[in-house]
Protein backbone atom coordinates (compact mmCIF):
# COMPACT_ATOMS: atom_id res chain seq x y z
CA UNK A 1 176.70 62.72 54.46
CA UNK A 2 177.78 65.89 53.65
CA UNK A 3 174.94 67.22 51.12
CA UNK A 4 172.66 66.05 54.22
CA UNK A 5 174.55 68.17 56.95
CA UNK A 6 174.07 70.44 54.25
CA UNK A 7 170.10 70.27 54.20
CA UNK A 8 169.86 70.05 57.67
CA UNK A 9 171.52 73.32 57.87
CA UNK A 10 169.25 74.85 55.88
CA UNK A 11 166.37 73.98 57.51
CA UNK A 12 168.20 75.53 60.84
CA UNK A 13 168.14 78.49 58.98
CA UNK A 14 164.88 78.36 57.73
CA UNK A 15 163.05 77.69 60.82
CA UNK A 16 163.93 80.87 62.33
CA UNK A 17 161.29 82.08 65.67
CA UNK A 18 159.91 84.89 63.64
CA UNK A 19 158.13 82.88 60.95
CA UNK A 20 158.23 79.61 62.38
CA UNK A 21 154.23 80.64 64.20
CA UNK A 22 151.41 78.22 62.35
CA UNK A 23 147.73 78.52 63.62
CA UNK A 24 146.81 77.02 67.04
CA UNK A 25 150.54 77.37 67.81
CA UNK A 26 150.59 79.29 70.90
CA UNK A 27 153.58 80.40 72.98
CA UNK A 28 153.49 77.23 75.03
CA UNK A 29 156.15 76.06 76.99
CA UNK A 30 157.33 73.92 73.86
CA UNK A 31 159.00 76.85 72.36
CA UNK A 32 161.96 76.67 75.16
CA UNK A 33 162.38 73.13 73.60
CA UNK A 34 162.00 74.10 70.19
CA UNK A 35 164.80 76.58 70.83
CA UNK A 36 167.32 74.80 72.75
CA UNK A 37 167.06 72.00 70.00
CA UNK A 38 167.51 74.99 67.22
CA UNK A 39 170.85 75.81 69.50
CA UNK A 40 171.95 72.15 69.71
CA UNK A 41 171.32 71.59 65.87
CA UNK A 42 173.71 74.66 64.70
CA UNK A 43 176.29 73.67 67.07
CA UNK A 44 176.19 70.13 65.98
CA UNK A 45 174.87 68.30 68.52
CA UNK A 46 172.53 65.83 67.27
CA UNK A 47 171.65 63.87 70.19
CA UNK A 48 170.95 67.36 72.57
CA UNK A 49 168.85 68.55 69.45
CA UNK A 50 166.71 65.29 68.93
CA UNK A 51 166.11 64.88 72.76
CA UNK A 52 165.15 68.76 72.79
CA UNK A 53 162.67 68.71 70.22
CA UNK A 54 160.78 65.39 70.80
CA UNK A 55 160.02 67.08 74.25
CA UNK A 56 158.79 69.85 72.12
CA UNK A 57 156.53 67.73 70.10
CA UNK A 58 155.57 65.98 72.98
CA UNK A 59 154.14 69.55 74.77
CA UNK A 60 152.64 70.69 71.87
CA UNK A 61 152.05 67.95 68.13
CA UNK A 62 150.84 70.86 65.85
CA UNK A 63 154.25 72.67 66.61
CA UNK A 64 155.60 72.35 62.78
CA UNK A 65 158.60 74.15 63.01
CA UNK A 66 159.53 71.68 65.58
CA UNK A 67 158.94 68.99 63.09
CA UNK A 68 161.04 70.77 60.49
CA UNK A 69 163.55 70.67 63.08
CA UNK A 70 163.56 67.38 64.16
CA UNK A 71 163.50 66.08 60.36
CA UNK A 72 166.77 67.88 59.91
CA UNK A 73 168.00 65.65 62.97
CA UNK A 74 167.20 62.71 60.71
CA UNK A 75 168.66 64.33 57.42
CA UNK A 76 171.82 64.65 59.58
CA UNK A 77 171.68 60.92 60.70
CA UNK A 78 170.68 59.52 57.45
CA UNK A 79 167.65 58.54 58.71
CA UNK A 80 165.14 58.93 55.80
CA UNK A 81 162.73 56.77 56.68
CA UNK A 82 161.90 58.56 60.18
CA UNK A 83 162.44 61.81 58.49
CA UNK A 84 159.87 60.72 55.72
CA UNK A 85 157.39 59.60 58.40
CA UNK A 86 157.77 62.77 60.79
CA UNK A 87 157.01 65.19 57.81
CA UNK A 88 153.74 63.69 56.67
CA UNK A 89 152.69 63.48 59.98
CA UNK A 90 153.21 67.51 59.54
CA UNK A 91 151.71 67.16 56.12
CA UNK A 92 148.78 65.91 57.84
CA UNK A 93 148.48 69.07 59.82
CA UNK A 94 149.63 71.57 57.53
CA UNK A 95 149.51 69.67 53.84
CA UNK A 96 149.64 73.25 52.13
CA UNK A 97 152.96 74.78 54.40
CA UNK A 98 156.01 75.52 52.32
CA UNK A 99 158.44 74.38 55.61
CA UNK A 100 156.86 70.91 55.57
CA UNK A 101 156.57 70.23 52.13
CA UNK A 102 160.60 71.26 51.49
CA UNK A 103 161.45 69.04 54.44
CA UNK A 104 159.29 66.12 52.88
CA UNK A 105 160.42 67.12 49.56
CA UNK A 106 163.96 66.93 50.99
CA UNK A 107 164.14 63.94 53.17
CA UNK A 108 162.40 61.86 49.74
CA UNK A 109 165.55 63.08 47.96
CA UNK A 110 167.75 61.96 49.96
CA UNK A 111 166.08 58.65 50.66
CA UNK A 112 166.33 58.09 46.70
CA UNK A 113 162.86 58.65 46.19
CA UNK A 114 163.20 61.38 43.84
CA UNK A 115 160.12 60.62 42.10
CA UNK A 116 158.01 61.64 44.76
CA UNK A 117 160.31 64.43 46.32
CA UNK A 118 161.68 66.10 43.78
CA UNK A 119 157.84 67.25 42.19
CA UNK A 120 157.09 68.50 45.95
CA UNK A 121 160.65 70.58 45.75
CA UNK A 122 159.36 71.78 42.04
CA UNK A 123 156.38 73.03 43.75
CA UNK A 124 157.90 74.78 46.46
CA UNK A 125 160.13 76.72 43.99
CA UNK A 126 157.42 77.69 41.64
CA UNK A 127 155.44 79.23 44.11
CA UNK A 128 158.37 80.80 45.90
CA UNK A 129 161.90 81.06 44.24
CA UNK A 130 163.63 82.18 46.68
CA UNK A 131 162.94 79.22 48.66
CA UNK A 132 166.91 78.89 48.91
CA UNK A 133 166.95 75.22 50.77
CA UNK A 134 164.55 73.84 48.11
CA UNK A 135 166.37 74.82 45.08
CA UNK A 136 169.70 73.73 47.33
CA UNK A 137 168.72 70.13 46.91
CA UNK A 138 167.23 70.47 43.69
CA UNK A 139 170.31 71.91 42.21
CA UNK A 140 172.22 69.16 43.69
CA UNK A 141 170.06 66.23 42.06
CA UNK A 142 169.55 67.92 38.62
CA UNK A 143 173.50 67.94 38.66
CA UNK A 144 173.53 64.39 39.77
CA UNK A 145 171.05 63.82 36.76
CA UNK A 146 173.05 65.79 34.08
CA UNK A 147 170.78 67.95 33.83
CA UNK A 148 173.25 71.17 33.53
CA UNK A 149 170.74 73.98 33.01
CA UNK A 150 168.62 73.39 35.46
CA UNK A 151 171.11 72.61 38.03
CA UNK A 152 172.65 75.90 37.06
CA UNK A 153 169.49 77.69 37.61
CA UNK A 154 168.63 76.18 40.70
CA UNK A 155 172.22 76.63 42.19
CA UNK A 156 172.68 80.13 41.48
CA UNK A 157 168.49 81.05 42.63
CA UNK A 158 170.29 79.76 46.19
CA UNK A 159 173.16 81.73 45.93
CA UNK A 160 170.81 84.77 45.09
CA UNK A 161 168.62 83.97 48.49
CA UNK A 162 170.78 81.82 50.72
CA UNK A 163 170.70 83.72 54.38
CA UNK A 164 174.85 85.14 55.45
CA UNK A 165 175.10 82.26 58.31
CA UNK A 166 174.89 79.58 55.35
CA UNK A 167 178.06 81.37 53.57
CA UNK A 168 180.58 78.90 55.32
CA UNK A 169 178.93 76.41 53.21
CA UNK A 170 179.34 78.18 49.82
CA UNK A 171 182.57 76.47 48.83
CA UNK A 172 181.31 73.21 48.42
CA UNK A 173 178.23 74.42 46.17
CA UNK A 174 180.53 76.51 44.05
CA UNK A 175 181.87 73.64 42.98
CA UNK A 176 178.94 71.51 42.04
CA UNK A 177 177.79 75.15 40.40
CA UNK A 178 181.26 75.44 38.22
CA UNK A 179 181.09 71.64 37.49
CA UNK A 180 177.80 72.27 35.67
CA UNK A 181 178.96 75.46 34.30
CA UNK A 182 181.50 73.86 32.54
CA UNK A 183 179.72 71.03 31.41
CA UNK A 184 177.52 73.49 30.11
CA UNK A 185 179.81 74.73 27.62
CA UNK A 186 180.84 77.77 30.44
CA UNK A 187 183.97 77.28 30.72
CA UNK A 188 185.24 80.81 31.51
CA UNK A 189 182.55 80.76 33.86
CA UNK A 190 183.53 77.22 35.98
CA UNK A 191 186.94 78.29 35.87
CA UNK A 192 186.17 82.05 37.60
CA UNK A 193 184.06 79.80 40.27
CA UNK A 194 186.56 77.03 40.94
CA UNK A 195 188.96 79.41 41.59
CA UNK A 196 186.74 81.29 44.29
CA UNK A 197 185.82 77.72 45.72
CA UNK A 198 189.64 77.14 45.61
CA UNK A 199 190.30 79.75 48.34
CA UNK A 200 187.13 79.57 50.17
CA UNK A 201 187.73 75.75 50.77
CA UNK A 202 188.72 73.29 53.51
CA UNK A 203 191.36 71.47 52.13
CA UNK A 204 189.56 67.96 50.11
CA UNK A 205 187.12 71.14 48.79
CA UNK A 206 190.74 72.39 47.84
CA UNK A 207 191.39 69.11 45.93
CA UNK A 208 188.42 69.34 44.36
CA UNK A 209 188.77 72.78 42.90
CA UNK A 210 191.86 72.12 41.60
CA UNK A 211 191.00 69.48 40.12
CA UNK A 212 188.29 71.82 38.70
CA UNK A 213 190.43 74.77 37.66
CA UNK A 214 192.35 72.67 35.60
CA UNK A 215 189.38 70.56 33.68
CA UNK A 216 188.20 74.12 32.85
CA UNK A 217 191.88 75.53 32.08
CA UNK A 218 191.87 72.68 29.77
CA UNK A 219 188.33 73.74 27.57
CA UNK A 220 189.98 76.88 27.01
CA UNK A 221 193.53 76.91 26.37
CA UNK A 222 195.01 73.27 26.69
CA UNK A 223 198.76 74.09 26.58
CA UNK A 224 198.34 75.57 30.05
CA UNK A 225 196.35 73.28 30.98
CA UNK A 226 199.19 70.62 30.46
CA UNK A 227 201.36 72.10 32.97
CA UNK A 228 198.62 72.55 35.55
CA UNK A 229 197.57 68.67 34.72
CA UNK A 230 201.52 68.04 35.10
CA UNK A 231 201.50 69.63 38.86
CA UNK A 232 198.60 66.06 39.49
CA UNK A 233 200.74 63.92 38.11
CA UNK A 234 200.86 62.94 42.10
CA UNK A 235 197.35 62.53 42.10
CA UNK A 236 196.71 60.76 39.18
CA UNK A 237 196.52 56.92 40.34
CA UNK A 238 193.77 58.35 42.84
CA UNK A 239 192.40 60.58 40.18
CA UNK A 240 193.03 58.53 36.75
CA UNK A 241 190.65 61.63 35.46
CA UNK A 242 193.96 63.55 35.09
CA UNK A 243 195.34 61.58 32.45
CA UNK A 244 191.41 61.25 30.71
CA UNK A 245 191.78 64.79 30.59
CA UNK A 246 195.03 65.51 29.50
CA UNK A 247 195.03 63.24 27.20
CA UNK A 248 192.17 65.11 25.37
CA UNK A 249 194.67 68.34 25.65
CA UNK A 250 197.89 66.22 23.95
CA UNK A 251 195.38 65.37 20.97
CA UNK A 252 193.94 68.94 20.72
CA UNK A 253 197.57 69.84 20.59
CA UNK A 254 198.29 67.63 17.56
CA UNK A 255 200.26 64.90 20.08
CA UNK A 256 198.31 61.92 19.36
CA UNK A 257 200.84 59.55 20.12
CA UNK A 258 200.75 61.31 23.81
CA UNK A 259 197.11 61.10 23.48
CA UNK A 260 196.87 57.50 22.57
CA UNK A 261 199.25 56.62 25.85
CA UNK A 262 197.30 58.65 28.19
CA UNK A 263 194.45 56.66 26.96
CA UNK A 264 195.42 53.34 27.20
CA UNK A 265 196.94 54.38 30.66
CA UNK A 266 193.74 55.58 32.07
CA UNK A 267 192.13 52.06 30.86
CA UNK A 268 194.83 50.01 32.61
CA UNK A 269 193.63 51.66 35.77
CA UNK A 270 189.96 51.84 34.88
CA UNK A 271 189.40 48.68 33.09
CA UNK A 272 185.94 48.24 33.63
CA UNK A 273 183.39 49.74 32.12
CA UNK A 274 185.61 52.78 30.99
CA UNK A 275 183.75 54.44 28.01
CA UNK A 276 185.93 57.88 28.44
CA UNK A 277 189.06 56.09 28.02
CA UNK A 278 187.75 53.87 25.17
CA UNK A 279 186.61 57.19 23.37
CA UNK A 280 189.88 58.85 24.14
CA UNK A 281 192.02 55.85 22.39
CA UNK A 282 189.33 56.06 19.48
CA UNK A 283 189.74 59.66 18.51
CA UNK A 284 193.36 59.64 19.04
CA UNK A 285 193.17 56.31 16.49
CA UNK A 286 191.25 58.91 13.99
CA UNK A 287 193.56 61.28 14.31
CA UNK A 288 196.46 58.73 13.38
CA UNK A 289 194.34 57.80 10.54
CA UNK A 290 193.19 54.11 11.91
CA UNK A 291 189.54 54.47 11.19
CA UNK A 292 189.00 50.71 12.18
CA UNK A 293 190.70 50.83 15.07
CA UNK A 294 188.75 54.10 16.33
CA UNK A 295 185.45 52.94 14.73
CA UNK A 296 185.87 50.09 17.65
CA UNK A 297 186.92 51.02 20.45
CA UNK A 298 183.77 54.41 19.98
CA UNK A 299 181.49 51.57 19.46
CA UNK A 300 182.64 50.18 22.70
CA UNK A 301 182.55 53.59 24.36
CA UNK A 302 178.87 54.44 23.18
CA UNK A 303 177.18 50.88 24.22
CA UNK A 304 179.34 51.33 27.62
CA UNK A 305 177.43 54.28 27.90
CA UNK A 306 174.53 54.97 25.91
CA UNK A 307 173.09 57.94 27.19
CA UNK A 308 176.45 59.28 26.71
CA UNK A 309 175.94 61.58 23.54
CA UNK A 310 179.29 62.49 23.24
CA UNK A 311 180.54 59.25 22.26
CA UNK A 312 178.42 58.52 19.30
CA UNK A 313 178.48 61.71 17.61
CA UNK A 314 182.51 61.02 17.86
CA UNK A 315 181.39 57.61 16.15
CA UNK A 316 179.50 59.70 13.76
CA UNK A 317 182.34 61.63 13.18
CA UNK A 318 184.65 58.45 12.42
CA UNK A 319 182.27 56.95 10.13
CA UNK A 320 181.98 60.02 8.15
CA UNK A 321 185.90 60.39 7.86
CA UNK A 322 185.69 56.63 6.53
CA UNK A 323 183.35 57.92 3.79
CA UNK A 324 179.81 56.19 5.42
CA UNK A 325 178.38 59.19 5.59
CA UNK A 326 175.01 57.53 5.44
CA UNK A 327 175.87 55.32 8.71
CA UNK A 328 177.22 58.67 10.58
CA UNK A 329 173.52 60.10 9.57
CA UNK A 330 172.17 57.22 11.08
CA UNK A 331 173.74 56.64 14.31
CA UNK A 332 172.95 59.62 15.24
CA UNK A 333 169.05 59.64 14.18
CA UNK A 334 169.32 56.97 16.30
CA UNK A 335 170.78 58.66 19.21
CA UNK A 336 168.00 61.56 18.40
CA UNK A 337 168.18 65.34 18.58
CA UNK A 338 168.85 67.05 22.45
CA UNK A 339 166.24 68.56 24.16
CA UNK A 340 168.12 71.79 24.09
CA UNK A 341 170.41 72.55 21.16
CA UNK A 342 172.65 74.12 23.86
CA UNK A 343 172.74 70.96 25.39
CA UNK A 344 174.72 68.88 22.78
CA UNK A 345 175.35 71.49 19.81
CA UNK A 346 177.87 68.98 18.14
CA UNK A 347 175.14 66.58 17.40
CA UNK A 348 174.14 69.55 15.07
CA UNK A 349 176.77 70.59 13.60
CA UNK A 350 177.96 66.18 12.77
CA UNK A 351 174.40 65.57 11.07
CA UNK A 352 175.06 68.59 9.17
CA UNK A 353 178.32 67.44 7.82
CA UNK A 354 176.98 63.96 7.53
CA UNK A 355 174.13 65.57 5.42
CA UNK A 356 177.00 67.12 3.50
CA UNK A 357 178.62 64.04 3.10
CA UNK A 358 175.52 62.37 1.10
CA UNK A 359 174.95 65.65 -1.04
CA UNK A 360 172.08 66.94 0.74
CA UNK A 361 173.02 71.06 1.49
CA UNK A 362 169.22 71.65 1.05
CA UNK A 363 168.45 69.36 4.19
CA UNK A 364 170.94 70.84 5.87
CA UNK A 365 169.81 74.38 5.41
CA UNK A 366 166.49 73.79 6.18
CA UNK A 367 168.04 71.57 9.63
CA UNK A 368 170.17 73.76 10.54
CA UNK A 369 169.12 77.31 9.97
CA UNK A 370 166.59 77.26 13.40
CA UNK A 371 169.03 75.77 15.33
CA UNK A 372 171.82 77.88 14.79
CA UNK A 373 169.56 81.23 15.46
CA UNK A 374 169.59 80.08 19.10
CA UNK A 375 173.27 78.95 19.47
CA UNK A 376 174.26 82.48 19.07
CA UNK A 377 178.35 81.75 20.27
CA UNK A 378 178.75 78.30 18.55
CA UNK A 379 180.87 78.82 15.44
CA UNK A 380 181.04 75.06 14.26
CA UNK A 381 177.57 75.03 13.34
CA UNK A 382 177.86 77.97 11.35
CA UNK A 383 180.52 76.73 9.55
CA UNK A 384 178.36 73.73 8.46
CA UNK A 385 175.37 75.92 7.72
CA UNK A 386 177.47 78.33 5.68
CA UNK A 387 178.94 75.59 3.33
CA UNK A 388 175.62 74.23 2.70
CA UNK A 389 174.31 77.76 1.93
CA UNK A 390 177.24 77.95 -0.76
CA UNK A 391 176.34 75.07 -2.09
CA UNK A 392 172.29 75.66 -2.91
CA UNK A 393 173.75 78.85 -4.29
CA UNK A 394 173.18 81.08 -1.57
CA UNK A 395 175.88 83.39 -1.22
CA UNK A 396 175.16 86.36 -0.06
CA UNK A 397 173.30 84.11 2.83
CA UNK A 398 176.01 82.48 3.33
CA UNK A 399 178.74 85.27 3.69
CA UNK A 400 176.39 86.62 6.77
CA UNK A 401 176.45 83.20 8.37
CA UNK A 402 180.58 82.91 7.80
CA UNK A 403 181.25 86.15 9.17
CA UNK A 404 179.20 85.27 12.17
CA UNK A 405 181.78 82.32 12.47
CA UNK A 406 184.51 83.88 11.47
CA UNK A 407 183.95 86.30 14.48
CA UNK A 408 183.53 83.71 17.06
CA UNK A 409 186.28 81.30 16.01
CA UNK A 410 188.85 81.37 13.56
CA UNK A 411 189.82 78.24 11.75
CA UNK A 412 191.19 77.44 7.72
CA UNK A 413 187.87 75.84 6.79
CA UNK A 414 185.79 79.29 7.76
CA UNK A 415 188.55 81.53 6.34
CA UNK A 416 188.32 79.63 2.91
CA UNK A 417 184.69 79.73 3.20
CA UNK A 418 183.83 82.79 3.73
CA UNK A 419 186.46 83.76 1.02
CA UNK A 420 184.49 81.67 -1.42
CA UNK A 421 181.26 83.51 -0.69
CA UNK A 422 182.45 86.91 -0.79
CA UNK A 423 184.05 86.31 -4.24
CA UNK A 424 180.67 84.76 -5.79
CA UNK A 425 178.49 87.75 -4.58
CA UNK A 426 181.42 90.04 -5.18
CA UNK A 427 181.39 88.90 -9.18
CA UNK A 428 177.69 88.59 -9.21
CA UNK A 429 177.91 92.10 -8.39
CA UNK A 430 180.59 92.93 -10.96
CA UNK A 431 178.77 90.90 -13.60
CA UNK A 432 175.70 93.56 -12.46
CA UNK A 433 177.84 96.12 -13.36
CA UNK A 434 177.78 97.72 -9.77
CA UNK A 435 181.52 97.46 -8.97
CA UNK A 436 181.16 99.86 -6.00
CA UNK A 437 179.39 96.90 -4.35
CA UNK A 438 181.60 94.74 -5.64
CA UNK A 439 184.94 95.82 -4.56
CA UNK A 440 184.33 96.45 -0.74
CA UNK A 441 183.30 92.23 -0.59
CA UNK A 442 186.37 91.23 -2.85
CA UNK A 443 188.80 93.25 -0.14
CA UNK A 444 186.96 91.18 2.31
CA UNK A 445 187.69 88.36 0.23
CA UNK A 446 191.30 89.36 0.26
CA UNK A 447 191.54 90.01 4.14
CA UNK A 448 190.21 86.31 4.75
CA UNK A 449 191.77 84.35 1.93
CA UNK A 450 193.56 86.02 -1.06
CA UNK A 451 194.05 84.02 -3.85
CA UNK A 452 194.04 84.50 -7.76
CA UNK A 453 190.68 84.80 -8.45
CA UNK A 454 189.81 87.10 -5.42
CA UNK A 455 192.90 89.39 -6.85
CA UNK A 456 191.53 89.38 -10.46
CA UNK A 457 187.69 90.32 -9.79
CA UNK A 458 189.41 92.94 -7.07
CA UNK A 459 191.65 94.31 -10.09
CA UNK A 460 188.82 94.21 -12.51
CA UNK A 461 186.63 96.14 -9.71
CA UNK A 462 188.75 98.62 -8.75
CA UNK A 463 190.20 99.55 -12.53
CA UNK A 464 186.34 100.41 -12.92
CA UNK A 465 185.94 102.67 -9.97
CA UNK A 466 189.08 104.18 -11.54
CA UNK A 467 191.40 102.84 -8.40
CA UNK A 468 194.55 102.98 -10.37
CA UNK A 469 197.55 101.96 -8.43
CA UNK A 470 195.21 99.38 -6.50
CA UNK A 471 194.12 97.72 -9.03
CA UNK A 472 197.68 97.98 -10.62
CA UNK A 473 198.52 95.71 -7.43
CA UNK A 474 195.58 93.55 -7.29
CA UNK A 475 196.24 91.88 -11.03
CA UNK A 476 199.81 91.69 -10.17
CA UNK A 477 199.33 89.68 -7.68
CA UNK A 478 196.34 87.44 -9.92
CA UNK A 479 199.18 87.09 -12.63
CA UNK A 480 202.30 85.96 -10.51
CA UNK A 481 200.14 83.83 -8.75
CA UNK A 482 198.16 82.51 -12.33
CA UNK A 483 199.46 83.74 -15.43
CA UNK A 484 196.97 82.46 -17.91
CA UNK A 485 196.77 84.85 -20.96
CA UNK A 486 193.09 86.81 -19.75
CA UNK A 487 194.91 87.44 -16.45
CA UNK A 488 197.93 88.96 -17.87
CA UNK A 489 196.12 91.09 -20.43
CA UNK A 490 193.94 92.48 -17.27
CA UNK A 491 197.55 93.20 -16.00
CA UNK A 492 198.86 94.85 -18.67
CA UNK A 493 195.94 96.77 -19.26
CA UNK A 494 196.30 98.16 -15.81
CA UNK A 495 199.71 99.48 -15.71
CA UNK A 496 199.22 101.07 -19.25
CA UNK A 497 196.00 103.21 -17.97
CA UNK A 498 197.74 103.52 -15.06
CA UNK A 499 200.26 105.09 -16.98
């Protein structure tokens, strides 16, 4: 009801007395009607409005904005089906109007045809985009659909164009605007947004954005989204989301046994059906280690819901850990690559460790490599890449790709990565004999993950750009930390020309 009260008050807005003149539309003594029932319509009086406007179509049938009107009457009501049939009778008279075809575009929508009115909607935009009411309702249905980026870009085009006297209404799109943003992968994004919907709203809106601000709190820094999950507590047996959600925080916190409970909590309140909760049990299962159990209950979640991709790359993920890399490969050919790599980047970056898995870093180099030039802030995928890069002996290829990770995100696996690939091109370079090259990377090497070897080339590096004390340094540290004889007589040899 609402998203309708919502279209019809668009189409208020739209149908303004400036543009609202078509041909053979004269000043008649309709437009007092068509007026009145403009007045009644923003006030909220349906029946005034309806009554207002059928005498204007009555005075004068080619009026259109008075159709426009009197469709939003219907939108209000619910009625589609009169809606429907008042706008083609427009169509009939105008089949080429922007007003009509957003109002027939519209009232299909909401009917549930959204075969037939959502391609009129599409038209609309692409020949106007700041058409505000038509990308309204088609920012609403792509989110309905799951179809993030183009419910973003439909949602903020209306924010860009939507006329002052619609701002009342902005709360409520905010959120359906953050709620794709954050699905998206934006969560910094949803979480500024929910917060602005937060104060703008009535108070369910409020609800709703706080449920919001803390599902986006939680994608970027779980612990406090724990406490903010803790404070809907209250909430939860209405809204079993908030233990779905933090019990994905208590496992990326390392509590799976929290994890497993919120899990199996959620599903005693939403037995049916429940792929989220079955998922959430079977990755807090594979992070205990019980591959069988969380190989069953993801293979529950995924053919609950198959369109889900989520829930088999997890799968994929399980059967990999379990050593079938070949199955984890194949679950998710299956499941097929996303339109967008934006869209589900961990399908990526799981067939690249699957390809891993069955000792194929040449597939996943040539896989990966176009796919991670456009998911230019995704470090997992880089991570993969780099690895495989290493392993087809591509180091220096691989260092650039690592340090690209490295700068996003963090982790042990990137650090000891990258370490690896800075030490192979820094000896290459040593074995060149071009130690000024050389050292520069192995100091790198150091920085990200020091270790004997790194300390040794750095020694041998630095005692030939005739860095004394520093390589004095470096080869004590190789030698405490090694002490085979080659590494102590690089020592030695170091403090005695060091003198």
């Amino acid at each position: 009801m609402k998203r309708a009260l919502a279209i019809a008050a668009c189409l208020v807005a739209l149908s303004a007395p400036a543009s609202a003149q078509r041909p053979n539309q004269g000043e008649d003594e309709s437009a007092a009607f068509v007026e009145e029932g403009r007045r009644a319509l923003r006030e909220g009086e349906l029946d005034d409005a309806a009554k207002a406007l059928d005498q204007a179509l009555a005075l004068n049938p080619r009026r259109i904005e008075a159709y426009v009107l009197r469709s939003a009457v219907h939108a209000a009501r619910k009625q589609y089906k009169d809606g429907i049939a008042l706008m083609r009778r427009a169509q009939a008279l105008a089949p080429t109007d922007s007003d009509v075809l957003t109002a027939l575009g519209s009232q299909l929508v909401l009917a549930g045809s959204v075969q037939d009115g959502v391609p009129l909607l599409q038209q609309v935009v692409a020949k106007d985009p700041a058409r505000y009411d038509a990308q309204l309702l088609l920012g609403h249905y792509f989110h309905d659909s799951g179809k993030w980026p183009d419910s973003i870009a439909a949602l903020e085009a209306y924010f860009r164009n939507r006329p002052s006297e619609l701002k009342r209404e902005d709360a409520r799109h905010y959120i359906e605007l953050a709620d794709a943003y954050l699905r998206f992968r934006q969560p910094k994004k949803a979480l500024a947004l929910f917060t602005t919907a937060q104060k703008a709203s009535s108070r369910g809106g409020d609800l709703r954005a706080r449920i919001g601000i803390a599902w986006a709190t939680a994608a970027l820094d779980c612990k406090k989204a724990r406490r903010l999950l803790e404070e809907l507590e209250p909430i939860a047996d209405t809204f079993p989301d908030v233990w779905l959600v933090d019990g994905q925080c208590a496992l990326a916190l390392g509590d799976t046994g929290g994890a497993l409970g919120l899990g199996r909590k959620y599903l005693e309140k939403m037995p049916k059906a429940s792929a989220a909760g079955h998922a959430l049990v079977g990755e807090a299962q594979a992070a205990r280690g019980n591959l069988s159990e969380a190989r069953k209950e993801l293979e529950t979640a995924a053919s609950l819901e198959p369109e889900r991709r989520r829930w088999t790359v997890r799968l994929a993920v399980v059967l990999r850990r379990a050593g079938l890399a070949a199955d984890a490969a194949s679950v998710l050919d299956k499941l097929g690559p996303p339109a967008n790599p934006a869209i589900d980047p961990d399908w990526w970056t799981e067939l690249g460790e699957a390809l891993l898995g069955q000792n194929d870093p040449g597939k996943v180099v040539e896989r990966l490599t176009p796919v991670a030039a456009e998911l230019t802030d995704y470090a997992p995928i880089r991570v993969v890449l780099g690895a495989a890069q290493l392993q087809v002996d591509k180091p220096e290829l691989a260092v650039k790709t690592l340090e690209e990770a490295e700068a996003l995100q963090t982790t042990p696996r990137t650090k000891k990565l990258l370490g690896e690939a800075l030490v192979s091109v820094g000896a290459a370079k040593l074995a060149a004999g071009d130690a000024a090259t050389a050292e520069p990377l192995l100091a790198r090497a150091d920085q990200v993950d020091g270790n004997a070897l790194v300390w040794r080339n750095l020694g041998i590096a630095r005692l030939a750009l005739d860095k004394k004390p520093e390589a004095v340094a470096a080869l004590d540290k190789a030698a405490k930390a090694d002490g085979s004889p080659i590494v102590l007589m690089l020592a030695a040899r170091a403090h005695a020309v060091n003198g």
